[in-house]
Protein backbone atom coordinates (compact mmCIF):
# COMPACT_ATOMS: atom_id res chain seq x y z
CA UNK A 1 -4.02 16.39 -20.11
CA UNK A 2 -2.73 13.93 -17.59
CA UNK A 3 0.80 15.65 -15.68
CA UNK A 4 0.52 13.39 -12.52
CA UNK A 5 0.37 9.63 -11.92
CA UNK A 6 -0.81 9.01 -8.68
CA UNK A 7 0.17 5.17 -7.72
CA UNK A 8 -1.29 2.72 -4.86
CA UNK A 9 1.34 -0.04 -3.61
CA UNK A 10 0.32 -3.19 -2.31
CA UNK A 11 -1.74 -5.19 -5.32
CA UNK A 12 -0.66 -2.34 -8.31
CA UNK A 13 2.99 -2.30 -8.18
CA UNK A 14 4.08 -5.10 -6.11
CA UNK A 15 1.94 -8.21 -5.92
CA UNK A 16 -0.46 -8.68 -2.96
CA UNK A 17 -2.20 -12.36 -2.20
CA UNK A 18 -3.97 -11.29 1.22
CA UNK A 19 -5.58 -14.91 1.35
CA UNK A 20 -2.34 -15.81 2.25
CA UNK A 21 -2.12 -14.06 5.35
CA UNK A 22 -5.54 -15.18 6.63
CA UNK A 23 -4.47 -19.00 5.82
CA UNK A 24 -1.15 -18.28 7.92
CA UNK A 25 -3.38 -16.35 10.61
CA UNK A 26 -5.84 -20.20 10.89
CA UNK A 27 -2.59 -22.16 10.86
CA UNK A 28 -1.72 -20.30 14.37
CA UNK A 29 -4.99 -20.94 15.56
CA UNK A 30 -6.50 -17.19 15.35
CA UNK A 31 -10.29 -16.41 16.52
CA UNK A 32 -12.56 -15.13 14.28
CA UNK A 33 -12.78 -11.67 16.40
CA UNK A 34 -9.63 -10.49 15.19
CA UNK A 35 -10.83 -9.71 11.75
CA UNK A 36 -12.85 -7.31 13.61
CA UNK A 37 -10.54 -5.68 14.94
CA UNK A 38 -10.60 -2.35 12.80
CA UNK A 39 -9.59 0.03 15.36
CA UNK A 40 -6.27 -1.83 15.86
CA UNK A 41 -5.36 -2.10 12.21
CA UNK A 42 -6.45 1.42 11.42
CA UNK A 43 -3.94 2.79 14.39
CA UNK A 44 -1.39 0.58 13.27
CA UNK A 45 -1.61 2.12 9.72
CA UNK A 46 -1.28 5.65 10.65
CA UNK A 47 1.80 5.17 12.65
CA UNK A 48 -0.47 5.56 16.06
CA UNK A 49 0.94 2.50 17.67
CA UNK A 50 4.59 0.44 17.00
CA UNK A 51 4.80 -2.93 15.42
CA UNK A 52 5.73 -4.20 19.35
CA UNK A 53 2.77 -2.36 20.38
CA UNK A 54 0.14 -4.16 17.06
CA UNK A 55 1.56 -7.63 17.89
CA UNK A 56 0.37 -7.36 21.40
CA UNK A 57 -2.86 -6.29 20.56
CA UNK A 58 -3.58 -8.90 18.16
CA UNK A 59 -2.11 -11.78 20.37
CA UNK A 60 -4.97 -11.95 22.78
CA UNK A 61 -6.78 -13.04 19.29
CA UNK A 62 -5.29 -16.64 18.96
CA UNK A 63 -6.09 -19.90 21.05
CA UNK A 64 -2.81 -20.12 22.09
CA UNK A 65 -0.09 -18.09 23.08
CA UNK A 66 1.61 -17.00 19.99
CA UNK A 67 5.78 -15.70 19.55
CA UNK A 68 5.57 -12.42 18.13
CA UNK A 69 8.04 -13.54 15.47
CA UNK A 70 5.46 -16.04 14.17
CA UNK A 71 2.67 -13.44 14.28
CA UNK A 72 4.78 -11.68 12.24
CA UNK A 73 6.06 -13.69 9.72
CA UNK A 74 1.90 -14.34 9.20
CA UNK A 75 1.09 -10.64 8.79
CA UNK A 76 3.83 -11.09 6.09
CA UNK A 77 2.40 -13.80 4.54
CA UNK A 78 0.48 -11.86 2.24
CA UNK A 79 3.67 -10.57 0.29
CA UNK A 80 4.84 -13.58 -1.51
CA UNK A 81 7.26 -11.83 -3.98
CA UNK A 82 9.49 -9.11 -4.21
CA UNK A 83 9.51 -6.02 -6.30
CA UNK A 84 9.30 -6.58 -9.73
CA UNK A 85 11.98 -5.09 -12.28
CA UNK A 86 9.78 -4.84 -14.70
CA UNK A 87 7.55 -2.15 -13.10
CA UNK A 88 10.67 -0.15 -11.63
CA UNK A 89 11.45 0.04 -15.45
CA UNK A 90 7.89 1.19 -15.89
CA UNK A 91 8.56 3.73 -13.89
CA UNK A 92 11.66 5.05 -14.91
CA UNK A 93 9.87 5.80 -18.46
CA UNK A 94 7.09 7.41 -16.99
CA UNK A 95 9.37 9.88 -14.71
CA UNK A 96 10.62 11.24 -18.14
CA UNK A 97 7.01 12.49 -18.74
CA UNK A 98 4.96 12.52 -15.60
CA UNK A 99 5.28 13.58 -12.15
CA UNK A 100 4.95 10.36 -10.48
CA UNK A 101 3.91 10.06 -6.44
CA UNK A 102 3.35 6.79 -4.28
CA UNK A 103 0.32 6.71 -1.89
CA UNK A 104 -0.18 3.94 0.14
CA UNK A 105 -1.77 2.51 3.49
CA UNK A 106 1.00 0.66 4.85
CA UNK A 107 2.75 -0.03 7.97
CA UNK A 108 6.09 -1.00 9.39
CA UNK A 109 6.45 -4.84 9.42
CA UNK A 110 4.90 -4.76 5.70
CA UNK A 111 7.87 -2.01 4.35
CA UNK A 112 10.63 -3.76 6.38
CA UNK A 113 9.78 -6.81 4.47
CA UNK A 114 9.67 -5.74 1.03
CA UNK A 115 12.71 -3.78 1.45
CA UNK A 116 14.42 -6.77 2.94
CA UNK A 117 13.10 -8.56 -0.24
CA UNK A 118 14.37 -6.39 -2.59
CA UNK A 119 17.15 -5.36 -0.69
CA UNK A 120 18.25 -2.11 -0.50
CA UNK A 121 19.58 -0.65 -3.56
CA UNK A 122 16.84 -2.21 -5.71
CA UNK A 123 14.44 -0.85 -3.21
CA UNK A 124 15.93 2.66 -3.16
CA UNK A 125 16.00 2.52 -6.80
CA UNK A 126 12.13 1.88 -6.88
CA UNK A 127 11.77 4.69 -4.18
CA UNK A 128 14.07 7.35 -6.69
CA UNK A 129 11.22 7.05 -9.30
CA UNK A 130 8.66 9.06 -7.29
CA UNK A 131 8.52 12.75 -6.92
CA UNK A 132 7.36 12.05 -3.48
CA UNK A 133 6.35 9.09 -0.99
CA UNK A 134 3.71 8.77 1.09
CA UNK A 135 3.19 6.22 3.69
CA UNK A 136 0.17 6.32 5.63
CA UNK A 137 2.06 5.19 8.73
CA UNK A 138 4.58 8.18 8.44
CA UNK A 139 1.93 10.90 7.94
CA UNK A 140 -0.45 9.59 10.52
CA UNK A 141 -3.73 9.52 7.70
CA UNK A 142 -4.78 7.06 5.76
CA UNK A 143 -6.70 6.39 2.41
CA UNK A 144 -10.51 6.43 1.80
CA UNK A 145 -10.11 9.51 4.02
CA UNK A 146 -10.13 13.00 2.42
CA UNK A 147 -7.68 14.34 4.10
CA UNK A 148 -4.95 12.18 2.69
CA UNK A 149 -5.57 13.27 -0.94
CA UNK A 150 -5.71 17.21 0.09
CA UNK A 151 -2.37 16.50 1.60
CA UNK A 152 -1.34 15.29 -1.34
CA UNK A 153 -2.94 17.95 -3.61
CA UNK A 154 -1.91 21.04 -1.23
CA UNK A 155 1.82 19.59 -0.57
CA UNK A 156 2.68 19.08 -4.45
CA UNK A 157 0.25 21.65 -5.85
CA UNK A 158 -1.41 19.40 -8.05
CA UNK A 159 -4.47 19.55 -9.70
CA UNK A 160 -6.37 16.48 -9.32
CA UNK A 161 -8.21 16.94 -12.86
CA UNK A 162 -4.55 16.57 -14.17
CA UNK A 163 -3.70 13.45 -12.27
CA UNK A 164 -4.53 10.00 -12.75
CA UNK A 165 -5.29 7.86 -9.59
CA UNK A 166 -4.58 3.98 -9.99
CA UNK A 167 -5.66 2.24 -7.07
CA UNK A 168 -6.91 -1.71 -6.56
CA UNK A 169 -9.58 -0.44 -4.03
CA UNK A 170 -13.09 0.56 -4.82
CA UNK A 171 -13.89 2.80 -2.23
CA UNK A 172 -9.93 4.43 -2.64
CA UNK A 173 -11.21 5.16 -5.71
CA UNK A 174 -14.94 6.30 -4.78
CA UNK A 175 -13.06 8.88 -2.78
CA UNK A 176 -10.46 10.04 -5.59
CA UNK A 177 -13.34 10.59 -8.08
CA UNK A 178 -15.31 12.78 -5.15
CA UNK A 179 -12.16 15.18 -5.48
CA UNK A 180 -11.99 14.83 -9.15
CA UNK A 181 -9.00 12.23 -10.09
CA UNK A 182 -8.99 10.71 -12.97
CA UNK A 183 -9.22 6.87 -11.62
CA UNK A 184 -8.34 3.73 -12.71
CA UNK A 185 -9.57 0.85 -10.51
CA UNK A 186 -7.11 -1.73 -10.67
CA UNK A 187 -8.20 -5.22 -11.03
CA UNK A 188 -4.99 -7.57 -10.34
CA UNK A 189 -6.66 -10.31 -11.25
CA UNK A 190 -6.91 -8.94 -14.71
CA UNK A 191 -5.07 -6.35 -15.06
CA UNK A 192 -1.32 -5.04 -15.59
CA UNK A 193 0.08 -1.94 -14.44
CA UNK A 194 2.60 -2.08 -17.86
CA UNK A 195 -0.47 -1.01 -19.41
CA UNK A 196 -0.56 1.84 -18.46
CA UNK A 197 -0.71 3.74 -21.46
CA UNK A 198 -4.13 3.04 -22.83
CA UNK A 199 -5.43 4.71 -19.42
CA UNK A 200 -3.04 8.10 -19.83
């Protein structure tokens, strides 16, 4: 018996095209060592450095001395439309049946932009549907670690056999199923979060 729907962001509810980041990250002129830079993205995840802070870290990484708004707007890239009504809607039926919670590695320039996108009410509105949010970058942890989902289970009380776990990354998932989720590993490029149903 599923009680809890446990929901990724980027690429399940809100549409992700990170190839369009990388293209805006060549336009600028970036070295290939950035994308190595793990460390930096990781910390910039879990809150441990600011947005002012990640785009001077990654600057050193282009030929060229590159405006922070620019590098921005590039990290960006990768979120080419807002929020879309449809799955808000989605949620709102589910709510009446499930206890629904958002987990998601995310960080500050990302949520700025797709609550800028949406603007506010529709973006509060999305947040309302949740039982509870949480953003990597706010609790300082972030997923395929296993100490993200026991702050999840211990905080809400849930029992992971009782919760299903939709996320679009394999090893997200590799690490719900250790705890014993139910999982669905989204595939965007062929599947729809609106159905939903045939996985409940």
């Amino acid at each position: 018996m599923i009680k809890n729907i446990l929901f990724d962001f980027g690429a399940v509810l809100i549409p992700l095209d990170e190839s369009l980041t990388f293209k805006a990250f060549e336009e600028l002129g970036v070295k290939e060592e950035l994308f190595d830079q793990k460390d930096i993205f990781m910390a910039y995840e879990k809150g441990k450095i600011s947005t002012e802070e990640f785009l001077e870290k990654i600057q050193p990484f282009f030929f060229r001395k590159i405006f922070k708004p620019d590098l921005a707007k590039a990290w960006n890239a990768l979120l080419p439309e807002p929020l879309p009504e449809e799955n808000i809607m989605l949620l709102q039926r589910l709510k009446k049946e499930y206890q629904l919670i958002l987990l998601s590695n995310t960080n500050d320039l990302h949520i700025k932009t797709i609550k800028e996108a949406a603007g506010p009410f529709k973006y509060n509105k999305f947040l309302r549907q949740f039982n509870k949010v949480y953003y990597s970058q706010e609790i300082g942890m972030r997923k395929p670690d296993e100490e993200i989902y026991q702050e999840v289970i211990q905080d809400l009380g849930i029992m992971p056999e009782e919760t299903l776990y939709i996320d679009d990354n394999k090893t997200n998932i590799d690490s719900g199923e250790k705890l014993k989720f139910n999982t669905w590993h989204f595939k965007p490029a062929t599947d729809s979060i609106l159905k939903i149903d045939q996985h409940l």
